[in-house]
N, C-alpha and C. Protein backbone atom coordinates (compact mmCIF):
# COMPACT_ATOMS: atom_id res chain seq x y z
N UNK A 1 85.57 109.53 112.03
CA UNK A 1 86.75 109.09 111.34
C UNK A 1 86.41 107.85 110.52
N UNK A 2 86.97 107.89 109.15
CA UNK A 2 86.65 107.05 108.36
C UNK A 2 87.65 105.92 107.86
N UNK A 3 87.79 104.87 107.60
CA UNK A 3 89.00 104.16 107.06
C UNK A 3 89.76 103.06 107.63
N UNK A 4 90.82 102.94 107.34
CA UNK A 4 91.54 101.51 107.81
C UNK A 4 92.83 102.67 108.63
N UNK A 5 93.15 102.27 110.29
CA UNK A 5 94.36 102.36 111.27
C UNK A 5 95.00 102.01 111.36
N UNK A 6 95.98 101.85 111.43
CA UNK A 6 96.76 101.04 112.40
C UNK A 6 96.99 100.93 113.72
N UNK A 7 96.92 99.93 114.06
CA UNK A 7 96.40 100.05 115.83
C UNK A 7 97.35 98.81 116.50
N UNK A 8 97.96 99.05 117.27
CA UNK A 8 98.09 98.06 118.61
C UNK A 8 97.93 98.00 119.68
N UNK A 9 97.70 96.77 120.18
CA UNK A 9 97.23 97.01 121.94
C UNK A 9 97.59 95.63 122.75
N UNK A 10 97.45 95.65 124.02
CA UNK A 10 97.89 94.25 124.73
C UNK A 10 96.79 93.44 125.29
N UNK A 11 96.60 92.32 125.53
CA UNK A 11 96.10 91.72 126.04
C UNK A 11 96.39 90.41 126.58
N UNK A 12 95.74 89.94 127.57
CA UNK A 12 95.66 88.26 128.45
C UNK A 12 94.71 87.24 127.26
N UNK A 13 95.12 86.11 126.83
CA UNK A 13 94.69 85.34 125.80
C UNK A 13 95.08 84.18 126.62
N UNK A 14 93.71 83.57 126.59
CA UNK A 14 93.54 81.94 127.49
C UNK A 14 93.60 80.88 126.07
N UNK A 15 95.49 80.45 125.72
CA UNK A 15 95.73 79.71 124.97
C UNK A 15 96.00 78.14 125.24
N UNK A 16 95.61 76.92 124.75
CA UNK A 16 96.22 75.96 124.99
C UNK A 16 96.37 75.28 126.54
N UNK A 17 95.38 75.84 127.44
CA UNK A 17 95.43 75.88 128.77
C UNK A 17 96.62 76.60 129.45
N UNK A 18 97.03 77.78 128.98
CA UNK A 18 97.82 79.02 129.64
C UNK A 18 97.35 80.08 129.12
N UNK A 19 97.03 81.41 130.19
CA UNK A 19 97.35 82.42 130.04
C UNK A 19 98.29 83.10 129.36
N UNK A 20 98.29 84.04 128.33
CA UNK A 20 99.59 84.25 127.64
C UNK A 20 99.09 85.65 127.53
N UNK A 21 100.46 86.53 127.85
CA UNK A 21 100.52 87.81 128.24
C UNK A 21 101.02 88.24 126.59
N UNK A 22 100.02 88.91 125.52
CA UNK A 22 100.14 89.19 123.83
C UNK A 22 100.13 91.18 123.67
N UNK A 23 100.70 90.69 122.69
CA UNK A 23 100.87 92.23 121.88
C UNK A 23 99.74 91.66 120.54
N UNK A 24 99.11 92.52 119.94
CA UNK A 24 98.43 91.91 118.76
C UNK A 24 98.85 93.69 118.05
N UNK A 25 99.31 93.63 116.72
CA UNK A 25 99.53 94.47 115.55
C UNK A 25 98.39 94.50 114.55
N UNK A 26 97.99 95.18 114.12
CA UNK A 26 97.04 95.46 112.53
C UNK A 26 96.56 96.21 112.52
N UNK A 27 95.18 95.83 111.62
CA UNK A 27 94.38 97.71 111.51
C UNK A 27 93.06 97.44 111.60
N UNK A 28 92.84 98.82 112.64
CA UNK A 28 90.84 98.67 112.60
C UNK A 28 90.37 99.20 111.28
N UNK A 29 89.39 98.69 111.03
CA UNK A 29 88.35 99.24 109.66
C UNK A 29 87.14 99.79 110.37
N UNK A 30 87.55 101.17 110.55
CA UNK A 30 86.62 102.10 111.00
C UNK A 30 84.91 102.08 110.54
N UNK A 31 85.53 101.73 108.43
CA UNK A 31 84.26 101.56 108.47
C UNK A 31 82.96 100.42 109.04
N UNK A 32 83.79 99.30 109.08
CA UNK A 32 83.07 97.82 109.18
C UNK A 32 83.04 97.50 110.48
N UNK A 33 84.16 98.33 111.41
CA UNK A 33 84.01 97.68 112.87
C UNK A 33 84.77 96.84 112.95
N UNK A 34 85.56 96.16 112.60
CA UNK A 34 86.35 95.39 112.68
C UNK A 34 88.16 95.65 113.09
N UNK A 35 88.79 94.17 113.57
CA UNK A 35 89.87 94.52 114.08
C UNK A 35 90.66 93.38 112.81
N UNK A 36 91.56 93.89 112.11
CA UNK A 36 92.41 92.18 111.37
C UNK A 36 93.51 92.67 111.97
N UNK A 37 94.04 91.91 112.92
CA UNK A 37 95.37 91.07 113.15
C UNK A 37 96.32 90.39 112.13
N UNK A 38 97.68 91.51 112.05
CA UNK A 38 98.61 91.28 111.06
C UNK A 38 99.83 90.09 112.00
N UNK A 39 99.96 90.70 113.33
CA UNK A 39 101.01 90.11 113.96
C UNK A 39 100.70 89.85 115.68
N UNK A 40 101.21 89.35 115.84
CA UNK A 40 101.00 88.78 117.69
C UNK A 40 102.21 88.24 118.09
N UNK A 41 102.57 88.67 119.48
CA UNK A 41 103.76 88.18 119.96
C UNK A 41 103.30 88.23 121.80
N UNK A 42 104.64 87.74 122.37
CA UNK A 42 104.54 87.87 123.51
C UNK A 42 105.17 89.54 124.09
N UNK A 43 104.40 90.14 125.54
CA UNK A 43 104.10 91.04 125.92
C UNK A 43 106.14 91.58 126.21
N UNK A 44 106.27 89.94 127.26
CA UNK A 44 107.73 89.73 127.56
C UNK A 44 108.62 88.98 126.97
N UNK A 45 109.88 88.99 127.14
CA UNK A 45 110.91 88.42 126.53
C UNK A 45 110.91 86.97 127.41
N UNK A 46 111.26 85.97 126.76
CA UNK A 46 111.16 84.38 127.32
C UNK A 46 112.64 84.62 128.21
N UNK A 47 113.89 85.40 127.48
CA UNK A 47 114.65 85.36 127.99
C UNK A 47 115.92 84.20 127.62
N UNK A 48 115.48 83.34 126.44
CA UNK A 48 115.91 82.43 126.22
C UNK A 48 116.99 82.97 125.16
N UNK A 49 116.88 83.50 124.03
CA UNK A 49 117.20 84.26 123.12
C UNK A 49 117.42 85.47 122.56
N UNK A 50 118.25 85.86 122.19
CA UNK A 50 118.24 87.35 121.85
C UNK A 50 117.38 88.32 121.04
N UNK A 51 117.26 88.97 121.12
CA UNK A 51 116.70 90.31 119.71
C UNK A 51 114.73 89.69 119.78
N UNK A 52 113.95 89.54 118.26
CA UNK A 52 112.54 89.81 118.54
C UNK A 52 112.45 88.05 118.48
N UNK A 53 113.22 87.83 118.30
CA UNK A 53 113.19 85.79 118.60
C UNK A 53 112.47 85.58 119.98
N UNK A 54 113.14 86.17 120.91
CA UNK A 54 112.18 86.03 122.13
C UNK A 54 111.17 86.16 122.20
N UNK A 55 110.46 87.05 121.91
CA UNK A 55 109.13 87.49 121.97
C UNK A 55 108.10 86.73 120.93
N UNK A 56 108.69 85.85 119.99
CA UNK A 56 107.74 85.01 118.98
C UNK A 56 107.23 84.15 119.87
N UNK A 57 106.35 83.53 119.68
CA UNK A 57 105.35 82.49 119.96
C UNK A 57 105.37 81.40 119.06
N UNK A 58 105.33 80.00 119.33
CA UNK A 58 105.33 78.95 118.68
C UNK A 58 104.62 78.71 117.51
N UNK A 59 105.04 78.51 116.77
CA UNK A 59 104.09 78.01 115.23
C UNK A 59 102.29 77.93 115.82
N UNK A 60 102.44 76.38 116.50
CA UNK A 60 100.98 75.97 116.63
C UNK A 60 100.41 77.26 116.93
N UNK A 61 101.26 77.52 118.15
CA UNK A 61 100.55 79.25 119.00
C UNK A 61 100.06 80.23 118.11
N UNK A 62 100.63 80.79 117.38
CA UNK A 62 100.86 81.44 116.88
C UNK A 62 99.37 80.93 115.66
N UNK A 63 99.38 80.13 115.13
CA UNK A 63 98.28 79.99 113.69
C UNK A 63 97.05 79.37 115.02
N UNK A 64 97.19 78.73 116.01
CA UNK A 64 95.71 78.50 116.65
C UNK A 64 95.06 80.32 117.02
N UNK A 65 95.83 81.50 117.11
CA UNK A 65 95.23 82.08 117.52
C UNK A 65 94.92 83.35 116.26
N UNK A 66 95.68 82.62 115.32
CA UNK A 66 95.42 83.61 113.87
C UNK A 66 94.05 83.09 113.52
N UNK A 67 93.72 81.69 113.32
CA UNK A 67 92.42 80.72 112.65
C UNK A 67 91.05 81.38 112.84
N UNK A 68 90.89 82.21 113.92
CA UNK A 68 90.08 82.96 114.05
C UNK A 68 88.93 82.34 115.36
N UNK A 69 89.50 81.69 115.83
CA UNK A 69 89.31 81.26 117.11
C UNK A 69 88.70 81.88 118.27
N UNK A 70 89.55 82.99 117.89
CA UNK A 70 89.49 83.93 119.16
C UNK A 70 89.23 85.27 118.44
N UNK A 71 89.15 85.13 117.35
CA UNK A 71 88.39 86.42 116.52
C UNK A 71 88.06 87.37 117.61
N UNK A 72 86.43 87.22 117.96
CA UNK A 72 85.85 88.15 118.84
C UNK A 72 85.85 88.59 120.23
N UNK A 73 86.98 87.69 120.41
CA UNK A 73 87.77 87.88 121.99
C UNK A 73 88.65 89.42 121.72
N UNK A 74 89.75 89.29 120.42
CA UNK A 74 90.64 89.85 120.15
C UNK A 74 89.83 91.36 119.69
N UNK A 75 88.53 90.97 118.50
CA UNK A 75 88.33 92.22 118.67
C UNK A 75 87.56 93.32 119.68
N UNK A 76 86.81 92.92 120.63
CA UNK A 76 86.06 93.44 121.71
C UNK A 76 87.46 94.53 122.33
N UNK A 77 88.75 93.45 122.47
CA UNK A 77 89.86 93.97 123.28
C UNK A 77 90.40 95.24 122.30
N UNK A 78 90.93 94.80 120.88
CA UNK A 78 91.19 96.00 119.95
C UNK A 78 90.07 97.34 120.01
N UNK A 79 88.66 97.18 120.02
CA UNK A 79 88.19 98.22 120.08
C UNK A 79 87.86 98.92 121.57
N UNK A 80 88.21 98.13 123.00
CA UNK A 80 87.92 98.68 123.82
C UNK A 80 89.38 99.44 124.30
N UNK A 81 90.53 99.26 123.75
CA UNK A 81 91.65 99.67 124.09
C UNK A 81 91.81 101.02 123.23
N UNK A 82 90.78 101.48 122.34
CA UNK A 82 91.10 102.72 120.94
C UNK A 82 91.00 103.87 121.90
């Protein structure tokens, strides 16, 4: 199979000194091997708020784990979950 997926999958991400239980959204590039991450949220609802508000993750959260930080954490997990 050749091309760009769309793929999601879950994973445990050691953020900020917590564990954080993530959804990560985007697409593998079949050809290159690669995973890009469009979106990330939490697995569960905080419970604090209604509708997909809950499930966002904080700004910082949220861009420390876009920066690419955790790049090859995220993709090992995207391609071992296909």
């Amino acid at each position: 199979m050749r091309g760009r997926l769309p793929h999601h999958f879950n994973m445990n991400l050691y953020v900020k000194g917590s564990h954080l239980p993530l959804v990560f959204e985007g697409v593998l590039d079949m050809d290159e091997g690669y995973f890009e991450p469009t979106d990330v949220y939490l697995q569960s609802a905080r419970g604090r708020v209604e509708g997909k508000a809950d499930y966002k993750l904080s700004e910082a959260v949220f861009n420390q784990i876009m920066s690419g930080q955790y790049d090859e954490d995220i993709n090992d997990a995207a391609w071992g979950s296909n």
